[in-house]
Protein backbone atom coordinates (compact mmCIF):
# COMPACT_ATOMS: atom_id res chain seq x y z
CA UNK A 1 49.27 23.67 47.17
CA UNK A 2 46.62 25.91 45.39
CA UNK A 3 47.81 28.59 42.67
CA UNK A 4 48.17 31.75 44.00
CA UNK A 5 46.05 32.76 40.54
CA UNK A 6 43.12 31.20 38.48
CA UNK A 7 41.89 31.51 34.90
CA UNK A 8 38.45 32.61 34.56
CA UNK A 9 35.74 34.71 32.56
CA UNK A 10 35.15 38.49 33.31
CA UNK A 11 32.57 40.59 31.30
CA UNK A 12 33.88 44.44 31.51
CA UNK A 13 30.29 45.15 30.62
CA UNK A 14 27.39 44.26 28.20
CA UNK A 15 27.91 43.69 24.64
CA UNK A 16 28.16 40.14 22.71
CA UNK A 17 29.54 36.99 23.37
CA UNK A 18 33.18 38.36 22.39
CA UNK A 19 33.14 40.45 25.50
CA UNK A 20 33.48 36.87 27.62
CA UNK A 21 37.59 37.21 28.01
CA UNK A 22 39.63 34.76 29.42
CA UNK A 23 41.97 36.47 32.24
CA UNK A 24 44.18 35.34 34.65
CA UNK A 25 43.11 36.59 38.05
CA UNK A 26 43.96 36.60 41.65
CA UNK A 27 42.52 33.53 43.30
CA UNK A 28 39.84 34.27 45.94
CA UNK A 29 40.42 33.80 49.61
CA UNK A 30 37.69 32.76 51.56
CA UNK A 31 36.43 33.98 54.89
CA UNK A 32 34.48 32.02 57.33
CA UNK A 33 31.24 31.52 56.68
CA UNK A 34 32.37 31.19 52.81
CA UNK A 35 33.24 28.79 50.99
CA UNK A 36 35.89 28.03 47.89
CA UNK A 37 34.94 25.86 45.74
CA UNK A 38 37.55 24.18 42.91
CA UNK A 39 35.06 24.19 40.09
CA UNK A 40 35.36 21.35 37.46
CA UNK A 41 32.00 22.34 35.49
CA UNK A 42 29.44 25.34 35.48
CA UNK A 43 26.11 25.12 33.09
CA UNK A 44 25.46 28.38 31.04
CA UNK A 45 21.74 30.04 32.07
CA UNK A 46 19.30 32.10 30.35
CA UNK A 47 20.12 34.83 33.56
CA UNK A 48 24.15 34.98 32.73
CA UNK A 49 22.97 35.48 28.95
CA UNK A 50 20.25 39.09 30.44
CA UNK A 51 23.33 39.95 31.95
CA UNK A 52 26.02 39.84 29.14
CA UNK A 53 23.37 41.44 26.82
CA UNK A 54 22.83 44.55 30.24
CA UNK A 55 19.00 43.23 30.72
CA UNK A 56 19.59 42.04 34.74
CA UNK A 57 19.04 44.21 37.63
CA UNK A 58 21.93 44.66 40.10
CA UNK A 59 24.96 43.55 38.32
CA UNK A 60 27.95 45.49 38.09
CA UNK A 61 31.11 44.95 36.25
CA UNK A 62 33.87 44.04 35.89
CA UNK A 63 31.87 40.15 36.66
CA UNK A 64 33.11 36.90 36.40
CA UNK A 65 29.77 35.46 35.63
CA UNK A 66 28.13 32.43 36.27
CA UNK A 67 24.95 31.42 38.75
CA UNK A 68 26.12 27.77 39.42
CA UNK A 69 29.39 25.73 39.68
CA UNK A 70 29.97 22.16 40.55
CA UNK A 71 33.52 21.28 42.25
CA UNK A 72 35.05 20.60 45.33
CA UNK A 73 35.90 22.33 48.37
CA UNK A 74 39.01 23.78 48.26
CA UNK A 75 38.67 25.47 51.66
CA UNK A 76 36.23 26.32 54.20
CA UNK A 77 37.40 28.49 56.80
CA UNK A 78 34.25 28.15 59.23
CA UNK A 79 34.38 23.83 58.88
CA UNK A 80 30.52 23.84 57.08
CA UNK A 81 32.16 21.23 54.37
CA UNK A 82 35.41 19.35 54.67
CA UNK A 83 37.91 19.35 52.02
CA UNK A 84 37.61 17.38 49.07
CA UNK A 85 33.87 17.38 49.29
CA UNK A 86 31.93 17.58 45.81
CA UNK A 87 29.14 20.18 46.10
CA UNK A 88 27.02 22.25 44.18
CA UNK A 89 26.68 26.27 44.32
CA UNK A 90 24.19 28.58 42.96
CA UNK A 91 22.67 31.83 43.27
CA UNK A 92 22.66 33.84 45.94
CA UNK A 93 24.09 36.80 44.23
CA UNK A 94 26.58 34.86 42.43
CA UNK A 95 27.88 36.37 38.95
CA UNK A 96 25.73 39.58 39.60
CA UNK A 97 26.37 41.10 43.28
CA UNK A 98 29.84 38.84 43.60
CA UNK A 99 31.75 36.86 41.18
CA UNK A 100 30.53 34.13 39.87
CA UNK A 101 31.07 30.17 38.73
CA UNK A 102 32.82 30.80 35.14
CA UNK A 103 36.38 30.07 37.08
CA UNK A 104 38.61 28.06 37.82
CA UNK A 105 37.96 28.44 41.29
CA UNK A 106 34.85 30.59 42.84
CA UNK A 107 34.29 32.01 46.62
CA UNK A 108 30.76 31.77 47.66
CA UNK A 109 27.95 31.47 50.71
CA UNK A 110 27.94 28.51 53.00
CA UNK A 111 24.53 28.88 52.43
CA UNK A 112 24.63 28.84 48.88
CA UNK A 113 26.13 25.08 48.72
CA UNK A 114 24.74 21.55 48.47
CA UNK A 115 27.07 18.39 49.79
CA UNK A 116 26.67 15.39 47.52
CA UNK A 117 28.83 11.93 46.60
CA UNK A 118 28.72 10.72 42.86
CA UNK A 119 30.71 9.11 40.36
CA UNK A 120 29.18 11.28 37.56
CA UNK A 121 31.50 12.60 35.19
CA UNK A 122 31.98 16.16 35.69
CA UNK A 123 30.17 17.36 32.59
CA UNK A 124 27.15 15.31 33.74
CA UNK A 125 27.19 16.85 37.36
CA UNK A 126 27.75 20.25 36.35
CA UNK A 127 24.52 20.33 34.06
CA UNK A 128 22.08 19.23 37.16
CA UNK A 129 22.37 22.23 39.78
CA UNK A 130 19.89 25.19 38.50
CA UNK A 131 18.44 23.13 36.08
CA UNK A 132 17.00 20.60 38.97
CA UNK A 133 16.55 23.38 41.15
CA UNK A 134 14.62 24.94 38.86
CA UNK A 135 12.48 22.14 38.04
CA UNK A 136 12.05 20.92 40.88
CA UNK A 137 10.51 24.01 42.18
CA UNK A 138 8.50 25.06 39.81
CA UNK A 139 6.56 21.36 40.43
CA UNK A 140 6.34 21.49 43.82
CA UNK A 141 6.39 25.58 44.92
CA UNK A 142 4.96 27.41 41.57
CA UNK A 143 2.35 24.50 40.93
CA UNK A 144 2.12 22.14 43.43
CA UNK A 145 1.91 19.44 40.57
CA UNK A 146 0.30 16.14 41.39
CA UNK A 147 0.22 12.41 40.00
CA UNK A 148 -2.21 11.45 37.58
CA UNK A 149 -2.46 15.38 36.69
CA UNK A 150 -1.14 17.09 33.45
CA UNK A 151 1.34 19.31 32.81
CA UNK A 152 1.68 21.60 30.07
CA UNK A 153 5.50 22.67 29.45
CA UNK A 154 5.58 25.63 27.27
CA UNK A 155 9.14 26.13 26.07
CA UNK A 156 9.80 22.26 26.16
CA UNK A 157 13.18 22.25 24.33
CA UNK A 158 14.86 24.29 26.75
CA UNK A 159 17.26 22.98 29.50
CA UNK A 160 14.30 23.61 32.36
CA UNK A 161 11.70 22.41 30.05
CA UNK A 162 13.45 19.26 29.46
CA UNK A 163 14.71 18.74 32.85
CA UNK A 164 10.57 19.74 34.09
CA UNK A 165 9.40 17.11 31.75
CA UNK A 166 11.81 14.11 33.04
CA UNK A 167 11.02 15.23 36.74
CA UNK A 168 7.37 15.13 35.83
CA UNK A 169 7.24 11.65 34.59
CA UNK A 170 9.12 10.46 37.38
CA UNK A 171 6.05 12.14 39.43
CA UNK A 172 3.20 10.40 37.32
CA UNK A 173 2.28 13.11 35.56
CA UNK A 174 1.10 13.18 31.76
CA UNK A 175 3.15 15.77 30.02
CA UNK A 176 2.71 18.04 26.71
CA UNK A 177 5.19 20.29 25.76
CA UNK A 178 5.74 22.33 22.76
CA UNK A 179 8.56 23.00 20.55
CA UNK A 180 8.71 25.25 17.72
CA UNK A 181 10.63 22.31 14.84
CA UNK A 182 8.79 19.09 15.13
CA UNK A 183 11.85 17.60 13.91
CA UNK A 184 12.82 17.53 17.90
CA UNK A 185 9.39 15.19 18.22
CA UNK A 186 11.31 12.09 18.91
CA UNK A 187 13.84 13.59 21.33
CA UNK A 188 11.15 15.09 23.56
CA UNK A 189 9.08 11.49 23.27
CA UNK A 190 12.75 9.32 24.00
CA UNK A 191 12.51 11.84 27.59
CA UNK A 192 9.08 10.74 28.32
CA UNK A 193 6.90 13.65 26.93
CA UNK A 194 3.51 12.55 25.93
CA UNK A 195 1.99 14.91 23.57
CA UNK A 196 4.22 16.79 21.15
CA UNK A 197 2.38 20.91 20.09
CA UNK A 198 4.34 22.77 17.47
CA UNK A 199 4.35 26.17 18.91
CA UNK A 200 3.51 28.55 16.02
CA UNK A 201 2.63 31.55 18.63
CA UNK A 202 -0.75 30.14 19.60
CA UNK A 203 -1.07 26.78 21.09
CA UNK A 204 -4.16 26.25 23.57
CA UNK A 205 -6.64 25.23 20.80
CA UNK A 206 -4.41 22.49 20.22
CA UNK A 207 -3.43 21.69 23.80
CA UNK A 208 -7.47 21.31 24.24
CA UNK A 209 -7.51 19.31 21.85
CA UNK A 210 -5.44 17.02 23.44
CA UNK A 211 -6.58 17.63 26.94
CA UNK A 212 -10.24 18.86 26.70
CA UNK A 213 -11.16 21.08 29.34
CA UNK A 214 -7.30 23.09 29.31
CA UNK A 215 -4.47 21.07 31.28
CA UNK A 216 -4.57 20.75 35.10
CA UNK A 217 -0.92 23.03 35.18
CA UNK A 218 1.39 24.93 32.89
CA UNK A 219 4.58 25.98 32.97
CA UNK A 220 5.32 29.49 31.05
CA UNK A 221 8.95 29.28 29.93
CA UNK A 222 9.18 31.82 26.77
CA UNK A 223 7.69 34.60 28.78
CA UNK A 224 5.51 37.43 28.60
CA UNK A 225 5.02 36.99 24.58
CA UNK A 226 3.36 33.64 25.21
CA UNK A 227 1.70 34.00 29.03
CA UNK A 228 -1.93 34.68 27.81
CA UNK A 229 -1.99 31.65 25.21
CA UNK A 230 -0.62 29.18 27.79
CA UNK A 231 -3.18 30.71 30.86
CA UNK A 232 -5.95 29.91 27.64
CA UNK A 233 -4.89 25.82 28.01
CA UNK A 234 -5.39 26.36 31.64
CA UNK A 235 -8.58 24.76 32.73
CA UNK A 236 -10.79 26.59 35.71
CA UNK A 237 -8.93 26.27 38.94
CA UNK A 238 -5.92 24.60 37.10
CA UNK A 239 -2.42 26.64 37.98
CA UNK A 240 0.11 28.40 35.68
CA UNK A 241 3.81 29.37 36.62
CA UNK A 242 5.66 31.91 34.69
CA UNK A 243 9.54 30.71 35.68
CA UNK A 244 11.53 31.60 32.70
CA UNK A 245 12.15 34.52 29.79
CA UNK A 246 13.63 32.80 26.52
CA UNK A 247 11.88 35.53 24.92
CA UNK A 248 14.21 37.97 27.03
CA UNK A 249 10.62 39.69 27.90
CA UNK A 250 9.15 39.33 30.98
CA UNK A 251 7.08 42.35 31.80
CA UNK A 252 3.35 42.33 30.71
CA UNK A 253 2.68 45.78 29.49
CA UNK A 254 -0.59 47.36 31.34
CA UNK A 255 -1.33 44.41 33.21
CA UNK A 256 -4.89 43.80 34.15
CA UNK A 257 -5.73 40.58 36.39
CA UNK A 258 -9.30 40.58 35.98
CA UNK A 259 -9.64 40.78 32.33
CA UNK A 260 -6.06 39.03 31.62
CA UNK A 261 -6.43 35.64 33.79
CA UNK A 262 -8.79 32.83 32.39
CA UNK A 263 -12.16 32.42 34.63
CA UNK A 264 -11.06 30.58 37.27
CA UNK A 265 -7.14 30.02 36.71
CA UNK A 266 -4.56 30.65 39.39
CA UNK A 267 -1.22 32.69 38.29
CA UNK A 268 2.07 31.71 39.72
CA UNK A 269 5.65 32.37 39.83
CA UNK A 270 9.04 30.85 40.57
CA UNK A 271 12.62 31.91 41.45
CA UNK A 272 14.16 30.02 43.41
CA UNK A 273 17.58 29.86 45.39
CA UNK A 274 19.71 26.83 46.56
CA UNK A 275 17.51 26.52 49.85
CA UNK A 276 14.83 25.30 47.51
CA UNK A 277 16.38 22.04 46.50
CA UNK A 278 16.75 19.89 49.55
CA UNK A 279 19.91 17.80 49.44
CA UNK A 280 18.15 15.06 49.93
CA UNK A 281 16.47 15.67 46.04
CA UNK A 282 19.08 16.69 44.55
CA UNK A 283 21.31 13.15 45.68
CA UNK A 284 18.42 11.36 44.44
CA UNK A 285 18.23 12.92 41.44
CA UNK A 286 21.99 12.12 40.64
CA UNK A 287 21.84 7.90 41.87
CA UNK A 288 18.67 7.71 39.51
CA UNK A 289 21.07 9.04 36.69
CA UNK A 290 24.16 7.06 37.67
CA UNK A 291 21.70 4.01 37.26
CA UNK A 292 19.79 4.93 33.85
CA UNK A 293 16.34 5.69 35.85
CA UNK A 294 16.69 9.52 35.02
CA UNK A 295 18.50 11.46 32.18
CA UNK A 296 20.61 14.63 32.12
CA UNK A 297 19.64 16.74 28.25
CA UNK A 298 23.07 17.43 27.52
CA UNK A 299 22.43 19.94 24.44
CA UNK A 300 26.88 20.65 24.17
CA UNK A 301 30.03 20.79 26.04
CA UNK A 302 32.47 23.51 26.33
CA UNK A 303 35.94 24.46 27.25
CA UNK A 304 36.37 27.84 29.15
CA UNK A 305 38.14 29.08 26.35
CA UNK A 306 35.34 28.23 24.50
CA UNK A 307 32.61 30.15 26.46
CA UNK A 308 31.87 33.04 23.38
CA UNK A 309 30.99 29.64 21.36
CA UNK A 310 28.47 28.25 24.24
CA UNK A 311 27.15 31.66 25.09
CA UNK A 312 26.81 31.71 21.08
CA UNK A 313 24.87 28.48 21.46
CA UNK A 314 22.98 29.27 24.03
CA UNK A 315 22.00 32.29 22.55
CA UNK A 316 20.58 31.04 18.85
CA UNK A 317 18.23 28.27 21.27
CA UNK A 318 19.06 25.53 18.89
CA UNK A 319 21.04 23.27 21.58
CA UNK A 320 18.60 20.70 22.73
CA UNK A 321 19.59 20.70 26.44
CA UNK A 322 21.96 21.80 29.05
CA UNK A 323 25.56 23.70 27.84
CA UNK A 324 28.07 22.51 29.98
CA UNK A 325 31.71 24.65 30.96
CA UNK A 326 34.46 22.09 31.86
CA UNK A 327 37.32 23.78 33.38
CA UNK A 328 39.61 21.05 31.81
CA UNK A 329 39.03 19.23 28.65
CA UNK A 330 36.24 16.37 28.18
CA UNK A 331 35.35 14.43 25.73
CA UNK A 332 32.26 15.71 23.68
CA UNK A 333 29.15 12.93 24.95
């Protein structure tokens, strides 16, 4: 028998990470073609951060936020999962247009959720979801990344720039990524990261340096601040994808292609949605971790009613990794 309530997180509107309250609310019913899902774990995202700080587009409030959850089904009107089944959901509106995973339970899409079967603990599982799907499509969609190339990862401390660097190994590819405090050098290297560039604001002399002739892709995770400098380590016909703001700026004031882009290099982007992580990658993903052949960056775990503390840690960019929400206590990894 389900509660007829749930705890979770509601934002009444922007303002800082105090404004994250812990309410009891009604708990959602599902119609068909939706699904509930029991969430045991939800990973905190630069997105949920825009939109307690009233940067995103399209939100309105009161929100319980949150872009992914990890649970299981708790019911499914239309049959699309059975009961009991662990699954992923993401995106899709979630914590912007409709409430989101910071719950104890959360109503979302059929569409928006992936089956799987693991033995993970929770706090592992519910750090994978955005962060693979994120990764994973910026190799593959934004820059069609192929063995033997390499990769720049600009931003290489954050959750997708960690999670971008294991997948990239795993695809043969040689990987630099920067970090702004070289004393994260032999974190990045334990991952599988090649080249270590201290990011003082200006890194492509130094990436070329490394890689003469510019890297064969990039991926721009600080933003607009940082897109020029990263297209510089580009070389001709190589690819860069812009996927991620940690500067919280993302618009390129009086943007001219011709004179902006390098001679020769392509411009991407990526934004994905669940649709863009097959199943299929996403179970791989998770037996490759169950049997040490991939790793999860963990940079903290939370309790909900410690969510002002993640979003605070999420916020200063010094965890190294994923923040994790358990809905029930777990011991700290």
């Amino acid at each position: 028998m389900m509660p007829p309530t749930m705890r979770a997180v509601v934002l009444d509107g922007p303002g800082p990470a105090e404004a994250l309250q812990v309410r009891e609310l009604p708990r959602p019913v599902p119609k068909p073609g939706q699904v509930l899902v029991r969430v045991e774990a939800f990973g905190l995202n630069r997105s949920e951060l825009h939109t307690r700080l009233g940067l995103a587009d399209g939100v309105t409030f009161p929100r319980v936020p949150g872009i992914e959850a990890t649970g299981t089904v708790a019911e499914c009107p239309g049959g699309e999962f059975p009961v009991g089944q662990k699954v992923v959901a993401m995106m899709g509106g979630m914590g912007r247009t409709f409430d989101g995973g910071y719950a104890e339970y959360t109503c979302v899409p059929a569409s928006q959720v992936i089956a799987f079967t693991s033995d993970l603990p929770w706090h592992v599982l519910g750090a994978i979801p955005e962060m693979l799907q994120t990764a994973y499509g910026c190799l593959t969609v934004g820059l069609d990344a192929q063995p033997g190339q390499t990769i720049l990862i600009r931003g290489g401390t954050s959750s997708i720039g960690l999670a971008t660097a294991v997948l990239a190994k795993r695809r043969g590819l040689s990987v630099v990524s920067t970090t702004r405090r070289l004393d994260r050098t032999d974190k990045l290297t334990t991952l599988g990261v090649d080249h270590v560039v201290l990011d003082t604001g200006a890194v492509a002399e130094q990436v070329r340096k490394i890689v003469p002739g510019g890297v064969d892709v990039a991926l721009e995770l600080v933003g607009a601040p940082t897109l020029a400098d990263t297209l510089a380590s580009v070389r001709s016909q190589g690819v860069a994808c812009f996927a991620g703001m940690l500067s919280n700026e993302w618009i390129i004031p009086d943007f001219y292609p011709i004179g902006y882009l390098p001679h020769g290099v392509r411009l991407s982007a990526y934004g994905g949605d669940a649709s863009d992580l097959p199943p299929q990658v996403l179970q791989e993903f998770l037996d490759a971790v169950a049997v040490g052949n991939a790793t999860v960056p963990i940079g903290g775990v939370y309790t909900l009613d410690e969510i002002a503390d993640a979003h605070r840690a999420m916020e200063s960019g010094h965890a190294f990794g994923k923040i994790v929400v358990t809905t029930k206590p777990v011991t700290q990894p």
